[in-house]
Protein backbone atom coordinates (compact mmCIF):
# COMPACT_ATOMS: atom_id res chain seq x y z
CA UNK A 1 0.00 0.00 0.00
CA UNK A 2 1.39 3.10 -0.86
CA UNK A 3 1.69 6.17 0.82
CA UNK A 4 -0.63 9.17 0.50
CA UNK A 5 0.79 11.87 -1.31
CA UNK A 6 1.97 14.88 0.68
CA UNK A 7 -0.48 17.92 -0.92
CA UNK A 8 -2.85 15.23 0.34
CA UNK A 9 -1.81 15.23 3.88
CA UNK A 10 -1.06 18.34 3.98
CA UNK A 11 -4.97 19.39 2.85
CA UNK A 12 -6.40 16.64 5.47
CA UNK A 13 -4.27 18.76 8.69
CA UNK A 14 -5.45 22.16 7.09
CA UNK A 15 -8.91 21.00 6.59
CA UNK A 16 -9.38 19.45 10.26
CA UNK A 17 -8.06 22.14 11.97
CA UNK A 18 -10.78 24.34 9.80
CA UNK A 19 -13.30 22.60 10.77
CA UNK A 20 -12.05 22.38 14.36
CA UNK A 21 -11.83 25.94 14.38
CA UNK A 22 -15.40 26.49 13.04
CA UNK A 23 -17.30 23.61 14.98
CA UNK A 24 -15.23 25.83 18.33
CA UNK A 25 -16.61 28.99 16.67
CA UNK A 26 -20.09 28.23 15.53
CA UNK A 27 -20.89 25.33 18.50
CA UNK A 28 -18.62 26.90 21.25
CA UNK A 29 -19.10 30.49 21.13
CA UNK A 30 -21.89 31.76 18.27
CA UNK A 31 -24.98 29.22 19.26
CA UNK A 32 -24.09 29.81 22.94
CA UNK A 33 -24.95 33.22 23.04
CA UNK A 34 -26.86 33.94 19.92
CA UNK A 35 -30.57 32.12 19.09
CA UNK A 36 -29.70 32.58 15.06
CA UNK A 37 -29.41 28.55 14.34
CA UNK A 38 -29.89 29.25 11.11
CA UNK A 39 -27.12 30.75 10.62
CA UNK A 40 -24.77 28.23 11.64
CA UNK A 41 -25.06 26.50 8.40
CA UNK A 42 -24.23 29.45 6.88
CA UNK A 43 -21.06 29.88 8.88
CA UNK A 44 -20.15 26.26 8.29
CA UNK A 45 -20.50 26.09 4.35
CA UNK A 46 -19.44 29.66 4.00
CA UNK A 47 -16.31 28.42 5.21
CA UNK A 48 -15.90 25.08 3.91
CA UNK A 49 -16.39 26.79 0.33
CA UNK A 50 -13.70 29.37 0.90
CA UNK A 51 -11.44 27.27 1.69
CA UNK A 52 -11.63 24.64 -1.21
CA UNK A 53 -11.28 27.68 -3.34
CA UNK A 54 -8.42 29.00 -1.53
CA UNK A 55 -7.22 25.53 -1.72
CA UNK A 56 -7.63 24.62 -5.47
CA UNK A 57 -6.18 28.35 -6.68
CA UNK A 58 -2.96 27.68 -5.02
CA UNK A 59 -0.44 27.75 -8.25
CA UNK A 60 -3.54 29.13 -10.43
CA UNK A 61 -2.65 31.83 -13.28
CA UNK A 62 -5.02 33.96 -11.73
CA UNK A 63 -4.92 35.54 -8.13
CA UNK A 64 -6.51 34.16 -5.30
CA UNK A 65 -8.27 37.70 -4.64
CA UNK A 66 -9.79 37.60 -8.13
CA UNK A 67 -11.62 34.19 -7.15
CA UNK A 68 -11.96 35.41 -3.51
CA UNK A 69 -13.64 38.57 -5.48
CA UNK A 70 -16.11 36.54 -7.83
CA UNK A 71 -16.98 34.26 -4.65
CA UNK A 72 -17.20 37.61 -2.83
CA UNK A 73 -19.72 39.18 -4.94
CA UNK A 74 -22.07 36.22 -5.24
CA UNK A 75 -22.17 36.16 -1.38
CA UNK A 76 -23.38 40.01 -1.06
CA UNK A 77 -25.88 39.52 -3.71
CA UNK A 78 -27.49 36.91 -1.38
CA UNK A 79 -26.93 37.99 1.78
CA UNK A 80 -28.23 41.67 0.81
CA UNK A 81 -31.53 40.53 0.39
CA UNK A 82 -32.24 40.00 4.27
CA UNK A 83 -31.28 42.34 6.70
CA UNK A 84 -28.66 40.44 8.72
CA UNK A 85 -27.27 41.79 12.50
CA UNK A 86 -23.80 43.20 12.96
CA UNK A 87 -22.75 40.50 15.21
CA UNK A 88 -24.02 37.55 12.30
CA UNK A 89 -22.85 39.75 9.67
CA UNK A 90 -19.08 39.47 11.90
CA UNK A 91 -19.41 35.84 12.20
CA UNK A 92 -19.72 35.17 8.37
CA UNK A 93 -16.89 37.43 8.04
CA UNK A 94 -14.51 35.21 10.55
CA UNK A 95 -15.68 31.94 8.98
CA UNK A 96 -14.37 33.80 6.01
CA UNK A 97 -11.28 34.61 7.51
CA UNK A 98 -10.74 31.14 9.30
CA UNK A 99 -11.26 29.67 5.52
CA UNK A 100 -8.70 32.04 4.20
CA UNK A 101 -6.27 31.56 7.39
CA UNK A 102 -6.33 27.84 7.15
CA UNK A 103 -6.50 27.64 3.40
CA UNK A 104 -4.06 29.50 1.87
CA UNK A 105 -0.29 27.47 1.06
CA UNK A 106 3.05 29.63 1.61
CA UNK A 107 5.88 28.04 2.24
CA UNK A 108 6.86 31.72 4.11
CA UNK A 109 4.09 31.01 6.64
CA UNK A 110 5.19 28.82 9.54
CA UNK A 111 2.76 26.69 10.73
CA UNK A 112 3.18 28.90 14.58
CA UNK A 113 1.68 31.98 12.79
CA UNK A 114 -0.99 29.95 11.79
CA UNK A 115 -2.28 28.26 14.85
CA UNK A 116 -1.76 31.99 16.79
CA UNK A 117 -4.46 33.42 14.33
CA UNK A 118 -6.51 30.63 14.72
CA UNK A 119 -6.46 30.83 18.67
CA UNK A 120 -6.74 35.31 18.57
CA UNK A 121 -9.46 34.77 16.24
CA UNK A 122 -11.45 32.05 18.84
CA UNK A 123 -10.33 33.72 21.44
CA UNK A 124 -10.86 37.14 21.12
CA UNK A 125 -14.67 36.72 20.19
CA UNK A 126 -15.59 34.14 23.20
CA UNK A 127 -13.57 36.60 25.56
CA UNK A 128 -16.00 39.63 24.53
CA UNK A 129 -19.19 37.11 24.00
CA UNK A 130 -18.59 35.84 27.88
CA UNK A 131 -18.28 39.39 29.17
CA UNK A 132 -21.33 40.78 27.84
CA UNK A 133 -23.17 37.58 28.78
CA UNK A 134 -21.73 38.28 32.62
CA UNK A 135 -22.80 41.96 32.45
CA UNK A 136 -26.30 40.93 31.80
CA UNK A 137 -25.72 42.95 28.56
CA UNK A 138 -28.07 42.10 25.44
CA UNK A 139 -28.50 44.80 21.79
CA UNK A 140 -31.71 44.58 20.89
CA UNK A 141 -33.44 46.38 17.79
CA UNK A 142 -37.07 47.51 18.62
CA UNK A 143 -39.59 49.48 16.41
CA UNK A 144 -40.83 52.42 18.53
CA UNK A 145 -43.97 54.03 18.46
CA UNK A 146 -43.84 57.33 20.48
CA UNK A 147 -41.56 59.78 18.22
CA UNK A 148 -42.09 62.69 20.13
CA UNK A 149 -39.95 61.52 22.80
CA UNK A 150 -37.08 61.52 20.25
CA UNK A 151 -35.93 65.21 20.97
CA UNK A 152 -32.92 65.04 23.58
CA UNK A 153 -34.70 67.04 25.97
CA UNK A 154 -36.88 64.22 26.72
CA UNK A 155 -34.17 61.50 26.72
CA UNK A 156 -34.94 60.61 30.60
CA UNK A 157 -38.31 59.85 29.54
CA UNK A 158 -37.71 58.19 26.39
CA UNK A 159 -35.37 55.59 28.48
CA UNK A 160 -38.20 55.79 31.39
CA UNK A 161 -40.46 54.80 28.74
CA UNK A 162 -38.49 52.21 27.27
CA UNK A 163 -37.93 50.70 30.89
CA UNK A 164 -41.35 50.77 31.96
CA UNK A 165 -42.59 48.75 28.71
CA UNK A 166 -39.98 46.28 27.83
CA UNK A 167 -38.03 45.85 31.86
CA UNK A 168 -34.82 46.11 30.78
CA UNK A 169 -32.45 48.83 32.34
CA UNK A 170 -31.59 51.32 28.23
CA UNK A 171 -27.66 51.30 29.27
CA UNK A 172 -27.40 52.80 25.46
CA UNK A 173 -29.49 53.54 22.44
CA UNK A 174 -29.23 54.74 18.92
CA UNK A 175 -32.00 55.98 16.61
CA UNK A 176 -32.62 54.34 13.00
CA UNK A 177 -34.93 54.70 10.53
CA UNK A 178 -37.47 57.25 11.00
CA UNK A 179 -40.79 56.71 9.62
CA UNK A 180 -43.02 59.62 10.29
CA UNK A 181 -46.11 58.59 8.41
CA UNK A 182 -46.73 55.26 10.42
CA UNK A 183 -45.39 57.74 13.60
CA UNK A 184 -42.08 54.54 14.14
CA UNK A 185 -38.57 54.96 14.81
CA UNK A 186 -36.24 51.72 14.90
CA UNK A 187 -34.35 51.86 18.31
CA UNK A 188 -31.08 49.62 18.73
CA UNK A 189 -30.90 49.48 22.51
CA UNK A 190 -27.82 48.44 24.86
CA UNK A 191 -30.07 46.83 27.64
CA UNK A 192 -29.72 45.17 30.98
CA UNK A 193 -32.44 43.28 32.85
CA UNK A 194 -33.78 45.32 34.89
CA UNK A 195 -32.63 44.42 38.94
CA UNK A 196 -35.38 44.21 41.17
């Protein structure tokens, strides 16, 4: 029986620890604190399709960012059409970025730099996940109804308001869309249950 090649090798290490990576950041960290199962898939082949690409361009004519760019603009044209969170939108992007990280062959990149991006990129994200999570801290995007509390005067009693109806402490908020015809704002609110 002979040997498997070493590209072949080589791609079954790069692919595991990929997928390691990913099942760490999509299990570990992205469906502990966010309810968006849905969007794990997307995560998952996201990245498993990046980083075949990545793979099979190695040694191509043409450069990896001009596949990377064709791949890149089918991706927007979907994912345009729903209106995604920051925080999901950031996930796709590292399951991008883990895809690229673990994908891309160069004999200048020691295997150390590699494995150190994989662990600041897990890392980083489950640090800042866990600490809002202990805070009590939760963004939430609401549709408001009562516009006339939008001038800063009556900030107190927009965030009185806001506390009254939904019991959550406002720690922050920013204003969105405005509708004035259906008399709406959209709210994105830093909140905190409220302590009793």
């Amino acid at each position: 029986m002979s040997a498997l090649p070493a590209d072949v090798v080589e791609l079954a290490i790069r692919l595991g620890a990929d997928l390691l990576c990913m099942t760490i950041l999509v299990r570990g960290i992205y469906l502990r604190y966010h309810a968006a199962a849905e969007f794990a898939f997307a995560h998952m082949m996201l990245n498993l399709v990046t980083f075949a690409l990545v793979w099979l361009m190695h040694g191509a004519e043409f450069g990896i960012g001009v596949g990377l760019g064709l791949f890149a603009i089918f991706g927007i044209l979907r994912y345009r059409t729903q209106a995604l969170k920051i925080v999901d939108l950031t996930y796709l992007f590292m399951a991008i970025g883990l895809a690229l990280i673990n994908g891309i062959q160069n004999a200048d990149i020691h295997i150390g730099e590699i494995v150190l991006l994989d662990l600041v990129v897990l890392a980083l994200p489950a640090f800042m996940e866990w600490r809002a999570a202990a805070a009590h801290e939760q963004t939430i995007t609401i549709i408001y109804d009562r516009v006339d509390l939008l001038d800063p005067a009556r900030r107190d009693e927009l965030v009185g308001d806001i506390r009254a109806r939904l019991g959550f402490d406002c720690l922050k908020l920013s204003v969105g869309e405005v509708d004035l015809l259906r008399e709406t704002v959209h709210l994105t609110l830093l909140v905190r249950p409220r302590e009793s």
